[in-house]
N, C-alpha and C. Protein backbone atom coordinates (compact mmCIF):
# COMPACT_ATOMS: atom_id res chain seq x y z
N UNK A 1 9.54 -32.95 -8.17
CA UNK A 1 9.83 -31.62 -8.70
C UNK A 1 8.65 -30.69 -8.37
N UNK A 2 8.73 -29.77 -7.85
CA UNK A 2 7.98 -28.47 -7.67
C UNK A 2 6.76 -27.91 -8.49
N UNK A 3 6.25 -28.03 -8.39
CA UNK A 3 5.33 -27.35 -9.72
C UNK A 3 5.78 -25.87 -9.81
N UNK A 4 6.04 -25.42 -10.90
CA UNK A 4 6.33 -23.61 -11.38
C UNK A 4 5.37 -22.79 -11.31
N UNK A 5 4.26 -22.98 -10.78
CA UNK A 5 3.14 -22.19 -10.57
C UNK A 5 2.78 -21.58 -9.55
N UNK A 6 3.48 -22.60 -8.48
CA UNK A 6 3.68 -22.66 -6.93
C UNK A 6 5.13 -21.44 -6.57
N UNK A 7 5.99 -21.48 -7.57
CA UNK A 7 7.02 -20.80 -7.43
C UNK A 7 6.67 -19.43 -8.28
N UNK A 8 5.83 -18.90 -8.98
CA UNK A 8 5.52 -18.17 -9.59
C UNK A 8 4.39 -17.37 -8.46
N UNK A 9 3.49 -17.96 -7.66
CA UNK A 9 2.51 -17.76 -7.02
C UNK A 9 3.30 -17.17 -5.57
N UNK A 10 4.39 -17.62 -5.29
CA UNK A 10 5.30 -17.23 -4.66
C UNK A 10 6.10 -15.95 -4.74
N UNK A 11 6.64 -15.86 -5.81
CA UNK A 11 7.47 -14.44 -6.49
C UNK A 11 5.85 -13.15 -6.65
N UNK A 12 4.90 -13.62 -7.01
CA UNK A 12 4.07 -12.90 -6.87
C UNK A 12 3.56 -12.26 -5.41
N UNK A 13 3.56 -12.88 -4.83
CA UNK A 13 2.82 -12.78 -3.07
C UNK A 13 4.33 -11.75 -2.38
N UNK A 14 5.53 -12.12 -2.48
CA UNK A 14 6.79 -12.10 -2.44
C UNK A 14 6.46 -10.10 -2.75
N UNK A 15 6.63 -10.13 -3.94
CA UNK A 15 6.55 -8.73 -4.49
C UNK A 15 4.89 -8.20 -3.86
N UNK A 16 4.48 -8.55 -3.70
CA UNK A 16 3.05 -7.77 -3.19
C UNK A 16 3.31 -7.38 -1.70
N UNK A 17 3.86 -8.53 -0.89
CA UNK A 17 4.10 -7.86 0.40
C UNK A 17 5.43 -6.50 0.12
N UNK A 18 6.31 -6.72 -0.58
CA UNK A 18 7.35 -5.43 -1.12
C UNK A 18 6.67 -3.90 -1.29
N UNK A 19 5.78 -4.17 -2.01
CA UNK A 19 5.11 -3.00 -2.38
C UNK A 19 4.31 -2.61 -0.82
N UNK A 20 3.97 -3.23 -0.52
CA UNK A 20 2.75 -3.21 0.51
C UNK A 20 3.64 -2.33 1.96
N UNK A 21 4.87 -3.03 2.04
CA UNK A 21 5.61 -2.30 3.15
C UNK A 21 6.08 -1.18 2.49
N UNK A 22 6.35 -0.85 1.28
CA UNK A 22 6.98 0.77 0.43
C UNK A 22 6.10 1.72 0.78
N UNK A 23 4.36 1.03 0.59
CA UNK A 23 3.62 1.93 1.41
C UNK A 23 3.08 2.35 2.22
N UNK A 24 3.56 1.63 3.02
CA UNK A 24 3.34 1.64 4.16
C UNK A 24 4.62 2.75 5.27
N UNK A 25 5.48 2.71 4.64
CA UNK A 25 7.22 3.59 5.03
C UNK A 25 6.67 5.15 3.97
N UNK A 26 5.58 4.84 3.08
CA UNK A 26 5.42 6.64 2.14
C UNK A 26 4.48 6.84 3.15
N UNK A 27 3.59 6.13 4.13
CA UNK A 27 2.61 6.99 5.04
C UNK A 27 3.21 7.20 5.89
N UNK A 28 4.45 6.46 6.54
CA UNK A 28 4.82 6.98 7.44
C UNK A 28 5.46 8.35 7.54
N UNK A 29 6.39 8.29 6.04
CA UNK A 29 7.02 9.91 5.63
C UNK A 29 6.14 10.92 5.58
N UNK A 30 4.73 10.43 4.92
CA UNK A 30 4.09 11.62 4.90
C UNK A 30 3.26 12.88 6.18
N UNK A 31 3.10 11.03 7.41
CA UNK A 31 3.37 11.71 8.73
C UNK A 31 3.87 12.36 9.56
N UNK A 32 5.26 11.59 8.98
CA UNK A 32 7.03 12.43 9.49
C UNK A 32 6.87 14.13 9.36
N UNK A 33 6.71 14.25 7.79
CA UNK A 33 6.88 15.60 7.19
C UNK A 33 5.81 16.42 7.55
N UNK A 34 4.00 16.26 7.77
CA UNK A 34 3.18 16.90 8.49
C UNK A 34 3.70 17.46 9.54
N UNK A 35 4.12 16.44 10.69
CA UNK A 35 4.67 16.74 12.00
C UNK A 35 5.69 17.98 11.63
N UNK A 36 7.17 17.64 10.99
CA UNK A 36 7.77 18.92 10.52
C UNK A 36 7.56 19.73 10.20
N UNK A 37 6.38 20.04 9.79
CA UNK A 37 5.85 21.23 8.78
C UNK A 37 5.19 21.99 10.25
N UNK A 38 4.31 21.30 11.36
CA UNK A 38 3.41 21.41 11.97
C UNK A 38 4.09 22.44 13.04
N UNK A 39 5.56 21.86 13.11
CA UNK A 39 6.25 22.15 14.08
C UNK A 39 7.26 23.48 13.84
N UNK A 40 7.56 23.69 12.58
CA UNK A 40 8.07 24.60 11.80
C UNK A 40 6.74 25.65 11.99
N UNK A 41 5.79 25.78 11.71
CA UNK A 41 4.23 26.84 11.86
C UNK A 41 4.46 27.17 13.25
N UNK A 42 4.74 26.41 14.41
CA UNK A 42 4.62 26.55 15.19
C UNK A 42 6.04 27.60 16.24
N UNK A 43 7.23 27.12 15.89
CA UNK A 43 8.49 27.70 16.14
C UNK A 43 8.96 28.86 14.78
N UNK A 44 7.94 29.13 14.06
CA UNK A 44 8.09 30.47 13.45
C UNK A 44 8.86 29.98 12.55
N UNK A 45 9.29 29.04 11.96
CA UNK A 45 10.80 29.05 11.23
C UNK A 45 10.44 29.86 9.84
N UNK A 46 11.40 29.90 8.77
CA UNK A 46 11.66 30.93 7.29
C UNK A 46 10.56 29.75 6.57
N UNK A 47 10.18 30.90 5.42
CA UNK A 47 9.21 30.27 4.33
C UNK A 47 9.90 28.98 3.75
N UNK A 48 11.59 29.23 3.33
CA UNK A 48 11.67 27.89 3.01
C UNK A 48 11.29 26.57 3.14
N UNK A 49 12.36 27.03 4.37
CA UNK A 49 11.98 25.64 5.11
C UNK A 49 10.41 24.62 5.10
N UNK A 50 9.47 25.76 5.18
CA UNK A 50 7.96 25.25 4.90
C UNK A 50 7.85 24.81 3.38
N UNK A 51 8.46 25.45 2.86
CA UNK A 51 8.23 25.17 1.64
C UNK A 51 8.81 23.51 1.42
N UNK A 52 10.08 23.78 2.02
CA UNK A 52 10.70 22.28 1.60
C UNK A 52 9.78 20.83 2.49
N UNK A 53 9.42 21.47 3.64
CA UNK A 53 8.22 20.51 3.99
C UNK A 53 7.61 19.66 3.42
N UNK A 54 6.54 21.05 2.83
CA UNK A 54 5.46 20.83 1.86
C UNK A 54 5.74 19.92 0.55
N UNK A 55 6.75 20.42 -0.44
CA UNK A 55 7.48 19.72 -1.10
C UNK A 55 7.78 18.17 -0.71
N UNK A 56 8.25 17.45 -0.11
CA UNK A 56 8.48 16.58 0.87
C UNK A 56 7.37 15.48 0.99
N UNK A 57 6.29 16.49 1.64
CA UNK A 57 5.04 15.55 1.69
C UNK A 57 3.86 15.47 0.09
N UNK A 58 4.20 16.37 -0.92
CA UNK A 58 3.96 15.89 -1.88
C UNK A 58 4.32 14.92 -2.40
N UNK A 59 6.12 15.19 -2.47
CA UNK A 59 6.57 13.72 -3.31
C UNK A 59 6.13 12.62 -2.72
N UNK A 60 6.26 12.50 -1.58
CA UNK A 60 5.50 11.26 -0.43
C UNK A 60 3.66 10.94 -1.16
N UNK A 61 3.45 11.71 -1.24
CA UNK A 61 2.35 11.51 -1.78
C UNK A 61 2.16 10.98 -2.77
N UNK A 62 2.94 11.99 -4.26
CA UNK A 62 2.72 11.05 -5.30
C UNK A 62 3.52 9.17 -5.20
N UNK A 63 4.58 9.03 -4.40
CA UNK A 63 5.16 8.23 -4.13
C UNK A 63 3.95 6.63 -4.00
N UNK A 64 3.28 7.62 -2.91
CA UNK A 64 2.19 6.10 -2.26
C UNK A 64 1.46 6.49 -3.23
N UNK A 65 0.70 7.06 -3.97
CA UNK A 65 -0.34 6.81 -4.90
C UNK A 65 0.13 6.05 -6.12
N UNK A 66 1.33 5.96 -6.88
CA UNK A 66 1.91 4.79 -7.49
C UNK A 66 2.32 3.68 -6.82
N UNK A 67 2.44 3.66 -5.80
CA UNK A 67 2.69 2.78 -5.23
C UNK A 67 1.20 1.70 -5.18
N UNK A 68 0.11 2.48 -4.82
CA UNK A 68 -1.14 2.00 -4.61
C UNK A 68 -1.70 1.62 -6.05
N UNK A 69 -1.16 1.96 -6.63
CA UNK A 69 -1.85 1.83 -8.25
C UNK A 69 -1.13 0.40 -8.45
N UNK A 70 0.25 0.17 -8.65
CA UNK A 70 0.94 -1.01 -8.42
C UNK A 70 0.18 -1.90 -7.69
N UNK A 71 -0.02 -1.90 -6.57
CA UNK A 71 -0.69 -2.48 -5.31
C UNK A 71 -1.85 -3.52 -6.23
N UNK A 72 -2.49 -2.47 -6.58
CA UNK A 72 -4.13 -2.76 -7.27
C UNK A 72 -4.14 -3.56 -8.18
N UNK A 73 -2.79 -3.20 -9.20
CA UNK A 73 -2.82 -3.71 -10.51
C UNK A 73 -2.16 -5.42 -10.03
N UNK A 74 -1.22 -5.41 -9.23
CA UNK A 74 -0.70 -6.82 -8.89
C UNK A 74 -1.75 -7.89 -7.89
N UNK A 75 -3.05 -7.13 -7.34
CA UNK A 75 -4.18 -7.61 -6.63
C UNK A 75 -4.82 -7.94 -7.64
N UNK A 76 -5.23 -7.80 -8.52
CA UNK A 76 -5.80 -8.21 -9.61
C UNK A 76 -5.15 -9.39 -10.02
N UNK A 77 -4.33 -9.34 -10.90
CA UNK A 77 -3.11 -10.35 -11.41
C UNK A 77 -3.14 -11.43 -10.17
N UNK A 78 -2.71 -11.00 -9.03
CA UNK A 78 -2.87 -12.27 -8.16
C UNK A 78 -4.12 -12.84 -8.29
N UNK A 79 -4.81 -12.12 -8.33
CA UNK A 79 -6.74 -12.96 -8.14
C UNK A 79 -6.82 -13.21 -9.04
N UNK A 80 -6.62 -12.89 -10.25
CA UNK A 80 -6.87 -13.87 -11.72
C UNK A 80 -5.72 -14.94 -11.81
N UNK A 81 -4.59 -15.16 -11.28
CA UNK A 81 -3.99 -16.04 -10.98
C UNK A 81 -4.37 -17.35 -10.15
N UNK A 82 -5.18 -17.09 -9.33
CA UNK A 82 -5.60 -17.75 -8.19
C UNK A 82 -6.94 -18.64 -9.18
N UNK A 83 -7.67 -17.54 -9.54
CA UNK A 83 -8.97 -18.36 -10.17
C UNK A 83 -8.77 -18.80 -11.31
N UNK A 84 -7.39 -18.99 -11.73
CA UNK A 84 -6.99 -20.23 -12.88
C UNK A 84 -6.24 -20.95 -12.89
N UNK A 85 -6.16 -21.00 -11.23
CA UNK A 85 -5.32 -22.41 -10.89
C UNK A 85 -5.75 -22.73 -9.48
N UNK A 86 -7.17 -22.79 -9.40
CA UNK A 86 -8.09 -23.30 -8.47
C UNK A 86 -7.47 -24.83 -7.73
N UNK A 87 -6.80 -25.70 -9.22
CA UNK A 87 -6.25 -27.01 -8.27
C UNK A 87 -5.02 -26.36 -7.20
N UNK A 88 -4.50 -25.90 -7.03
CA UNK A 88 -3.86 -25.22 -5.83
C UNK A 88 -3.79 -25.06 -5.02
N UNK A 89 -5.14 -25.33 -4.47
CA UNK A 89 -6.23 -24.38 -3.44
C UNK A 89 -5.71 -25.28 -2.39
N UNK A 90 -5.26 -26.39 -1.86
CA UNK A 90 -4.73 -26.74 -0.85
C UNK A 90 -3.45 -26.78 -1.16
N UNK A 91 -2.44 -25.78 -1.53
CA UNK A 91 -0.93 -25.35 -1.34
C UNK A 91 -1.00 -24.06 -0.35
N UNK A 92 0.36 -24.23 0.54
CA UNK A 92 0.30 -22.85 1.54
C UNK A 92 0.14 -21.85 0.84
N UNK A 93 0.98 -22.14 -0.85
CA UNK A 93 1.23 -20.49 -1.49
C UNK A 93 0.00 -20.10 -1.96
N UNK A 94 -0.93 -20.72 -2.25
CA UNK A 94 -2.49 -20.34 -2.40
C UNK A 94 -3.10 -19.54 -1.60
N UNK A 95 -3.23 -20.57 0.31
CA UNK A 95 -3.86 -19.98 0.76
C UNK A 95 -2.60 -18.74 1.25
N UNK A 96 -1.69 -18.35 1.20
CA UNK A 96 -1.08 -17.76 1.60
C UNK A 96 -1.36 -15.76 0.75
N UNK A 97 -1.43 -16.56 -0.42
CA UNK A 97 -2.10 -14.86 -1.62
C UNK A 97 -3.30 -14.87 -1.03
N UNK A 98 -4.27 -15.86 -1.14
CA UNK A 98 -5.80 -15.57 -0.75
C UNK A 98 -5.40 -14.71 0.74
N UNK A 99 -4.91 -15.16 1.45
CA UNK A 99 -5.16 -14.01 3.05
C UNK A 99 -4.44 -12.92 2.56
N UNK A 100 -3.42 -12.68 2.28
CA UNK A 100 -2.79 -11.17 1.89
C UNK A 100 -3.92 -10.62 0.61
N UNK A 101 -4.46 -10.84 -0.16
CA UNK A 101 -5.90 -10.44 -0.93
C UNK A 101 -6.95 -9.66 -0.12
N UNK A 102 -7.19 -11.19 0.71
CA UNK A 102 -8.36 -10.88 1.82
C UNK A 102 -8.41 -9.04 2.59
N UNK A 103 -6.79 -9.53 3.45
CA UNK A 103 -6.31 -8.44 4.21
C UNK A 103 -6.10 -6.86 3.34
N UNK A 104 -5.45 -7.31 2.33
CA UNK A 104 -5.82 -5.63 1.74
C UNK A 104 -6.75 -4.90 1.57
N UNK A 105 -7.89 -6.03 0.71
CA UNK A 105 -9.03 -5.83 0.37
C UNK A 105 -9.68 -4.97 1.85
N UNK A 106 -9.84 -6.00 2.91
CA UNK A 106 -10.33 -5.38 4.34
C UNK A 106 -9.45 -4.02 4.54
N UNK A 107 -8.16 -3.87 4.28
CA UNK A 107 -7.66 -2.46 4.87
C UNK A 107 -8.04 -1.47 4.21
N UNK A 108 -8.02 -1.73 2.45
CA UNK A 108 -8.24 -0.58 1.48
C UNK A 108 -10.01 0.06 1.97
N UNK A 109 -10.90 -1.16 2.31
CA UNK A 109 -12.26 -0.54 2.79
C UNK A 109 -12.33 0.04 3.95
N UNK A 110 -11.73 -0.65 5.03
CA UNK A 110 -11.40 0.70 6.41
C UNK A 110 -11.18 2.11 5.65
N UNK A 111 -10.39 2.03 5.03
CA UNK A 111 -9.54 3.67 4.63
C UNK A 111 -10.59 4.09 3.97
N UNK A 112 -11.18 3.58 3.11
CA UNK A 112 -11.95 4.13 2.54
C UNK A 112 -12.86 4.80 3.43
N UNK A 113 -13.92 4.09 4.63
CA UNK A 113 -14.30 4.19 4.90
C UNK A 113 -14.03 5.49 5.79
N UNK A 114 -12.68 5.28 6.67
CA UNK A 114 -11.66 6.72 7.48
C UNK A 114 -12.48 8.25 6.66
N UNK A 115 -11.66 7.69 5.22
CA UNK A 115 -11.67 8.51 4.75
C UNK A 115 -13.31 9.75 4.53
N UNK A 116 -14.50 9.16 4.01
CA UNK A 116 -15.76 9.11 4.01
C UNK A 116 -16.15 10.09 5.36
N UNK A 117 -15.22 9.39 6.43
CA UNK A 117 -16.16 9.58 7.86
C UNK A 117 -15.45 11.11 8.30
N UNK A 118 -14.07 11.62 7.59
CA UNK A 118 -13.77 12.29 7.78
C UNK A 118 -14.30 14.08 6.97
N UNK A 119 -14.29 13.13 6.10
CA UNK A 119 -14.84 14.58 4.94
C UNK A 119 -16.87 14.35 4.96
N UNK A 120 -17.13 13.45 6.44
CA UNK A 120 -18.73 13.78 6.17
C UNK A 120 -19.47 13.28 5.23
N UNK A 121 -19.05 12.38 4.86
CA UNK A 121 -20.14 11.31 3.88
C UNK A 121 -20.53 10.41 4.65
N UNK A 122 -21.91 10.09 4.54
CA UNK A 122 -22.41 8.92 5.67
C UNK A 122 -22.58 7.68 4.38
């Protein structure tokens, strides 16, 4: 029989990659809608339309920033999951959260970093 911890460690990793591609499809919208907006400035179109843009890439916005808050709060929960069931540590579903951990952890500090290098913080 299975251990339920293994299947729990599973539904967890499961839903983390979920979230992880939701935000990954709100950056892409929020790209989408820049470009529209960019291109609308550019071919003169009516205030609306800009407006509805703009609109657009807000909700996109607040969208991935709950999304990222989720993200954080279930990165946690996984890692306190992980470090209280250390006997695990040679199951795939172990090392399988530890690299999706790893990997966010590494992407969220790139961005960070993007971010920093863009607005001139050394």
């Amino acid at each position: 029989m299975e251990d339920p911890r293994k299947r729990d460690l599973k539904k967890l990793t499961h839903l983390f990659c979920s979230l992880d591609q939701s935000n990954k499809f709100h950056t892409q919208q929020i790209m989408f809608e820049d470009r529209r907006l960019y291109k609308s400035n550019l071919n003169g179109e009516v205030g609306h339309k800009k407006l509805e843009h703009l609109e657009n890439i807000y909700d996109f916005q607040n969208l991935q920033k709950e999304t990222q808050r989720k993200l954080k709060n279930l990165q946690a929960t996984i890692q306190k999951f992980l470090d209280l069931n250390e006997d695990l540590k040679d199951t795939k579903e172990y090392k399988e959260a530890t690299r999706l951990i790893e990997e966010h952890v590494d992407k969220e500090q790139n961005r960070v970093n993007n971010d920093n290098e863009e607005i001139g913080v050394p």
